[in-house]
N, C-alpha and C. Protein backbone atom coordinates (compact mmCIF):
# COMPACT_ATOMS: atom_id res chain seq x y z
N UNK A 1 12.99 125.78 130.60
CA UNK A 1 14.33 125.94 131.14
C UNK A 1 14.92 124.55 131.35
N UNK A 2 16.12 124.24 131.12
CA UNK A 2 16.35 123.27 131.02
C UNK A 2 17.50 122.99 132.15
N UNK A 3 18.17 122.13 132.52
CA UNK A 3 18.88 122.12 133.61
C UNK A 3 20.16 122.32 133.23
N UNK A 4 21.09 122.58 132.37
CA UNK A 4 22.42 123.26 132.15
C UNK A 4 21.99 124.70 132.19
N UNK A 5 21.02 125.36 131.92
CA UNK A 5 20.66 126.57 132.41
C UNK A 5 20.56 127.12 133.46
N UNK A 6 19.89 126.12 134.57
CA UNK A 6 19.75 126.50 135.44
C UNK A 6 20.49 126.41 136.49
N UNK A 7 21.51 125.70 136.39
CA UNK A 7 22.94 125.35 137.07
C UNK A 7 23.79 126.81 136.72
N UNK A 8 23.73 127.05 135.98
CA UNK A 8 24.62 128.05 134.54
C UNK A 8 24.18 129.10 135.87
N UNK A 9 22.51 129.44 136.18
CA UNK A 9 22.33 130.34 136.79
C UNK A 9 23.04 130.52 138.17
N UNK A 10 23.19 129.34 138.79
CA UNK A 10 23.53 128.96 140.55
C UNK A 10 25.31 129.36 140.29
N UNK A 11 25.74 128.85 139.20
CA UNK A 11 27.49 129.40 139.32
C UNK A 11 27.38 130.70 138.85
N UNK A 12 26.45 131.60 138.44
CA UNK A 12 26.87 133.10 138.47
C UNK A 12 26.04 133.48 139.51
N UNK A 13 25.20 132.90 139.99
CA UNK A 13 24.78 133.69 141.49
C UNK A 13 26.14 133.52 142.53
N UNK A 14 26.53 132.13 142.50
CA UNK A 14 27.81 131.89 143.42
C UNK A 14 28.78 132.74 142.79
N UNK A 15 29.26 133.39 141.67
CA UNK A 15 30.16 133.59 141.47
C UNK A 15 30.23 135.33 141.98
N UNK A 16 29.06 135.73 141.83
CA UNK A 16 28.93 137.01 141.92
C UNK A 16 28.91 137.53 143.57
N UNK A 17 28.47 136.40 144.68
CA UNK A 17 28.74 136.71 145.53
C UNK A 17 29.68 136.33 146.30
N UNK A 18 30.48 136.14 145.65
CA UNK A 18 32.59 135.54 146.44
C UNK A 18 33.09 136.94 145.76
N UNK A 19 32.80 137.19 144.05
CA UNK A 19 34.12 138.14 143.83
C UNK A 19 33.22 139.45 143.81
N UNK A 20 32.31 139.60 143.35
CA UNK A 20 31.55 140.94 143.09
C UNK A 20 31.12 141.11 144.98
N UNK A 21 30.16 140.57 145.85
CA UNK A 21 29.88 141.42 146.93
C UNK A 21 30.73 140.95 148.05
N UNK A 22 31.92 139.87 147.40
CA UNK A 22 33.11 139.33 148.56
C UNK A 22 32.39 138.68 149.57
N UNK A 23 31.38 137.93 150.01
CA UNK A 23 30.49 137.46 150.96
C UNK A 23 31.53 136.58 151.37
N UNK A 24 32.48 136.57 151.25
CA UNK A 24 33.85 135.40 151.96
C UNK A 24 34.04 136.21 153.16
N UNK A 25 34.02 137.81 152.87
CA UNK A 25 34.61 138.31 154.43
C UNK A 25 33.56 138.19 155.71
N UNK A 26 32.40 137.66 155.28
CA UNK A 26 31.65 138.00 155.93
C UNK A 26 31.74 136.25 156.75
N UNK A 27 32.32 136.87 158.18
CA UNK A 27 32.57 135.58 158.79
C UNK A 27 31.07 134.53 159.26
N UNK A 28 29.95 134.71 159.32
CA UNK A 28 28.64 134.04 159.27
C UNK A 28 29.01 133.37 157.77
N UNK A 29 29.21 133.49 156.77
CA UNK A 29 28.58 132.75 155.22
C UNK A 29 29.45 131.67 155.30
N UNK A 30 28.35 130.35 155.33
CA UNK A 30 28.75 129.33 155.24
C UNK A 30 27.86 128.77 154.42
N UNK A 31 28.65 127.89 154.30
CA UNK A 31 28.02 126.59 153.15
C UNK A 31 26.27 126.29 153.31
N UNK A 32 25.52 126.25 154.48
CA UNK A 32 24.56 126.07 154.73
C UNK A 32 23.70 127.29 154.65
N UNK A 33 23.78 128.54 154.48
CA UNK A 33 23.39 129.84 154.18
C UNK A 33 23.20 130.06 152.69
N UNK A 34 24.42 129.73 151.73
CA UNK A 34 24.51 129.75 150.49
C UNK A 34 23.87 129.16 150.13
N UNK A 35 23.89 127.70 150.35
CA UNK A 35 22.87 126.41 149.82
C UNK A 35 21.40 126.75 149.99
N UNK A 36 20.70 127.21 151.12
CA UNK A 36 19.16 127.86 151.36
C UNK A 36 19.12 128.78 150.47
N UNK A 37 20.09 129.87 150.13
CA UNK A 37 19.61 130.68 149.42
C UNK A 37 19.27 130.22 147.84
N UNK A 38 19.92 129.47 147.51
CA UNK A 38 20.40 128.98 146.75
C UNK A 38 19.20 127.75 145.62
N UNK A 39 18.78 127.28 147.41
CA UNK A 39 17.52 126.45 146.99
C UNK A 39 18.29 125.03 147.04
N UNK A 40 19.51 124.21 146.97
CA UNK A 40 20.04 123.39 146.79
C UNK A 40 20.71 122.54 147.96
N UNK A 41 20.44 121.53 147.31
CA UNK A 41 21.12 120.43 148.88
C UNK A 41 22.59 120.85 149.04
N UNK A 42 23.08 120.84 150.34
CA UNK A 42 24.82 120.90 150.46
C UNK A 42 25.09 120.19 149.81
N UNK A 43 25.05 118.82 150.02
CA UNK A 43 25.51 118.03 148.92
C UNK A 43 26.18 118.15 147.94
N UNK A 44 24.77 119.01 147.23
CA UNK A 44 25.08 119.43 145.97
C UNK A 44 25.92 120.25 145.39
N UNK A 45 25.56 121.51 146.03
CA UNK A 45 26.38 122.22 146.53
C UNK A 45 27.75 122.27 147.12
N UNK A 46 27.96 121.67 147.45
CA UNK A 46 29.63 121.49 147.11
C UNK A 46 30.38 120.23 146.40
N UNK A 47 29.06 119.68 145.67
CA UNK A 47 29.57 118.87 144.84
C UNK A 47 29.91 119.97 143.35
N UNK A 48 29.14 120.98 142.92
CA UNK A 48 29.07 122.38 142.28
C UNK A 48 30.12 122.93 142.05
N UNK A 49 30.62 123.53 143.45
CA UNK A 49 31.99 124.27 143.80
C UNK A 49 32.96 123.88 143.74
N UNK A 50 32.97 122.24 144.12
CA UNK A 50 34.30 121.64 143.59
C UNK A 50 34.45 121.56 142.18
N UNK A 51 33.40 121.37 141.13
CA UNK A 51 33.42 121.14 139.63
C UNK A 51 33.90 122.54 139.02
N UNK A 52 33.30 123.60 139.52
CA UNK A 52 34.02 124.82 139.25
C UNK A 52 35.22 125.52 139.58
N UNK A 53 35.53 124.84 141.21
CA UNK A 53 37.03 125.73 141.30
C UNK A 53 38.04 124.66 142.39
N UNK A 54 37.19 123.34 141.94
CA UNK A 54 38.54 122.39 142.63
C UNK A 54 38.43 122.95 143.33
N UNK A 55 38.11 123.04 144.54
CA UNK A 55 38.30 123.33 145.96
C UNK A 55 36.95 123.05 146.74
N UNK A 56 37.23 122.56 147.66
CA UNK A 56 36.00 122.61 148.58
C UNK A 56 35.49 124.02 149.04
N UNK A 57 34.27 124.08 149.67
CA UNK A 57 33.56 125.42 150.20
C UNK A 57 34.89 125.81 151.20
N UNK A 58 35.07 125.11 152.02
CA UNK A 58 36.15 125.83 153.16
C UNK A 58 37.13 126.27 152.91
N UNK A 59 37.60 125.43 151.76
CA UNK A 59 39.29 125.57 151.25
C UNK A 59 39.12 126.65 150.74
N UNK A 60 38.28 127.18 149.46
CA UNK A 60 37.62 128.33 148.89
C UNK A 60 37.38 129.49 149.73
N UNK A 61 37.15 129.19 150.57
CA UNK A 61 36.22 130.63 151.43
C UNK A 61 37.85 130.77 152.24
N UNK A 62 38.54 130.02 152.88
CA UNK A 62 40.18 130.27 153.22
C UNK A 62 41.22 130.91 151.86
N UNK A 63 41.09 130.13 150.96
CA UNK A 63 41.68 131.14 149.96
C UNK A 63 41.52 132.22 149.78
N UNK A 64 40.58 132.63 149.39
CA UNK A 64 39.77 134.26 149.20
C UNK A 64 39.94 135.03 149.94
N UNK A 65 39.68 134.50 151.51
CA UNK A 65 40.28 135.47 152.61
C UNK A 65 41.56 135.64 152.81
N UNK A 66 42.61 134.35 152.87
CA UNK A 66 44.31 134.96 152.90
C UNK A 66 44.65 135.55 151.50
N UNK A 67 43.93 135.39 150.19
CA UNK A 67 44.35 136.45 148.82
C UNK A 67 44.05 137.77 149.76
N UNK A 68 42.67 137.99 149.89
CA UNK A 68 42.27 139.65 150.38
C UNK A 68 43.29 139.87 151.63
N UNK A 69 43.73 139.14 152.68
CA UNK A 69 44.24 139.22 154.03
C UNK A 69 46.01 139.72 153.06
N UNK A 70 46.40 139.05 152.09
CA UNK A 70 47.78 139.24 151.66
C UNK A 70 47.93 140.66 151.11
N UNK A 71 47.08 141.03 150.22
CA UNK A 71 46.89 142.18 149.45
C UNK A 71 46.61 143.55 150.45
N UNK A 72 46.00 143.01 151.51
CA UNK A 72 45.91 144.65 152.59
C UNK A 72 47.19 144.66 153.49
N UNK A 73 48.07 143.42 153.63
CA UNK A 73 48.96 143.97 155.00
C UNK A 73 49.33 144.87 154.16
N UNK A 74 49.77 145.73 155.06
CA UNK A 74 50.74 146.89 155.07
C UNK A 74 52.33 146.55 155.26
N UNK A 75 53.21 147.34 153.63
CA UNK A 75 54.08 146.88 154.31
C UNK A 75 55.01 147.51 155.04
N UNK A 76 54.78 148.31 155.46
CA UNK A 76 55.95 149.00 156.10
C UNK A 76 55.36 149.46 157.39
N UNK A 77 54.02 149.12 158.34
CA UNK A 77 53.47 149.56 159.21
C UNK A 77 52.84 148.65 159.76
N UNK A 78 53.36 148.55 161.27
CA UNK A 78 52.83 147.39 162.46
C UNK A 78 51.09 147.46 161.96
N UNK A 79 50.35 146.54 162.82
CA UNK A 79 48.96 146.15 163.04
C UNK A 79 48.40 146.24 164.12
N UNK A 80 47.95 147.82 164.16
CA UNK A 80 47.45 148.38 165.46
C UNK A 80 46.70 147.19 166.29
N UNK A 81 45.70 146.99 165.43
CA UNK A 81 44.52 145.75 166.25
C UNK A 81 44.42 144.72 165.74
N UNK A 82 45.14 143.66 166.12
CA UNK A 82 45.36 142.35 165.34
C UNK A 82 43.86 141.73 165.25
N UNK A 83 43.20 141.85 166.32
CA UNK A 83 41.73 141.57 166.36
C UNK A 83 40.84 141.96 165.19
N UNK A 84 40.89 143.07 165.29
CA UNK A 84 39.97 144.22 164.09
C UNK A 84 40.75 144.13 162.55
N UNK A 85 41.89 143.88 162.68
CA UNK A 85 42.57 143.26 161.64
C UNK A 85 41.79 141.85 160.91
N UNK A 86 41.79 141.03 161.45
CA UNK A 86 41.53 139.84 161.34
C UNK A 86 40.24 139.46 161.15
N UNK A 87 39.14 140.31 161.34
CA UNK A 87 38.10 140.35 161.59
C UNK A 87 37.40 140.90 160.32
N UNK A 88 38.45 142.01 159.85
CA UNK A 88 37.41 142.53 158.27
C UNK A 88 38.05 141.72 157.08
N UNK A 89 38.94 140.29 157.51
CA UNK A 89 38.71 139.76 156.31
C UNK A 89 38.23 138.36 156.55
N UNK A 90 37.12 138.47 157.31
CA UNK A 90 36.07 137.19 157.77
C UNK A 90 36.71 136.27 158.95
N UNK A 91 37.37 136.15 159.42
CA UNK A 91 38.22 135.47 160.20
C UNK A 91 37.24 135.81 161.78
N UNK A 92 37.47 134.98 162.80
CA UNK A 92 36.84 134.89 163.96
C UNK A 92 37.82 135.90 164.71
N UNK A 93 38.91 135.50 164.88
CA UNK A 93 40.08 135.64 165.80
C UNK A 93 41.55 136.13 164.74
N UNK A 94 42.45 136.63 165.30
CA UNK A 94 43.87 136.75 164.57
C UNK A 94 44.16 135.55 164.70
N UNK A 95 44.37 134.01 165.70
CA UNK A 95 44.71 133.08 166.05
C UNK A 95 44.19 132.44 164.38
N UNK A 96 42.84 132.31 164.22
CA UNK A 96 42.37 131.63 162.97
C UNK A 96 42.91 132.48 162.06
N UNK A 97 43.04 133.55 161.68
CA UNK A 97 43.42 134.27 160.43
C UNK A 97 44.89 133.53 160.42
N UNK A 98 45.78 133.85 161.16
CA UNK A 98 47.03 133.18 161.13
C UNK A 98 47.09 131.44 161.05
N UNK A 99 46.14 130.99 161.41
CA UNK A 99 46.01 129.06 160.94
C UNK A 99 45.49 129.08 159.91
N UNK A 100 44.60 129.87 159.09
CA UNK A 100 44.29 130.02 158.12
C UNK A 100 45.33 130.05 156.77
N UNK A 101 46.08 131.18 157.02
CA UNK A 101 47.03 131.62 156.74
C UNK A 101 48.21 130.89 156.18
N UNK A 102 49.01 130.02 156.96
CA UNK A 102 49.64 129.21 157.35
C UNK A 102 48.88 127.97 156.33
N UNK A 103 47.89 127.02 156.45
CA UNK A 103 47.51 126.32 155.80
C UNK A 103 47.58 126.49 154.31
N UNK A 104 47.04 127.76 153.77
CA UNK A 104 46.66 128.17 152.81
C UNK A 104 48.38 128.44 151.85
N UNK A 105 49.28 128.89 152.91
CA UNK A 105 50.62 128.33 152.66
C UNK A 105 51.12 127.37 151.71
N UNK A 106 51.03 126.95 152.59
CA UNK A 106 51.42 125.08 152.58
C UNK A 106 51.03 124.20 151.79
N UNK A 107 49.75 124.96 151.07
CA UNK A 107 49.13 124.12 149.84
C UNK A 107 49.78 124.98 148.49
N UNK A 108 50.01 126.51 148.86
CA UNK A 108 50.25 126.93 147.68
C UNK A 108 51.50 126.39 147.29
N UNK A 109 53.13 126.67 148.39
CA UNK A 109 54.07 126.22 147.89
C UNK A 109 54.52 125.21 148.99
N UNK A 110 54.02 123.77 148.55
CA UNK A 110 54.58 123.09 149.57
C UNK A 110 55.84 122.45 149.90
N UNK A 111 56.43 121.67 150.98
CA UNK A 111 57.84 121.57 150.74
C UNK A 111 58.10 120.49 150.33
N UNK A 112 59.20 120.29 149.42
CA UNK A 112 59.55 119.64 148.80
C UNK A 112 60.60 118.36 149.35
């Protein structure tokens, strides 16, 4: 096995668990969880993630959650539990989902 193989393997293990089992909502998965599983230094590891999707682990794991957080509001119906809201798309608090939010903004269309 040679080592473009085995890298080859670590971006479809990473890849499969952001879009196939969504492990972004899951507010515990961090960079240091992935990397153990993973077998690989952080370091490395987000030296990896940036080569594949330009973005750092945080910036990444914030994207993913305000895409999924954009795609469920509702639009025509308040948010019974801003808490429980905020919470099934990895977020700690509504306070962070909304700074989240907001950031993730600001990079997409910033002002000019």
């Amino acid at each position: 096995m040679d080592y473009l193989d085995f890298n080859q393997r670590r971006i479809a293990h990473i890849h499969r668990l952001l879009f196939l089992e969504k492990k972004y909502l899951d507010p515990d998965f961090d960079l240091a969880s992935l990397s153990a599983e993973l077998g690989v230094k952080v370091e490395q590891l987000e030296g990896l993630i940036f080569s594949i999707y330009r973005k750092s682990f945080v910036g990444l794991i914030r994207q993913l959650r305000v895409e999924a957080l954009f795609n469920a509001i509702p639009l025509q119906q308040p948010i019974a539990d801003k808490e429980t809201f905020a919470k099934q798309f990895g977020f700690e608090s509504f306070e962070e989902m909304e700074e989240n939010y907001y950031i993730e903004m600001n990079q997409a269309f910033p002002k000019f």
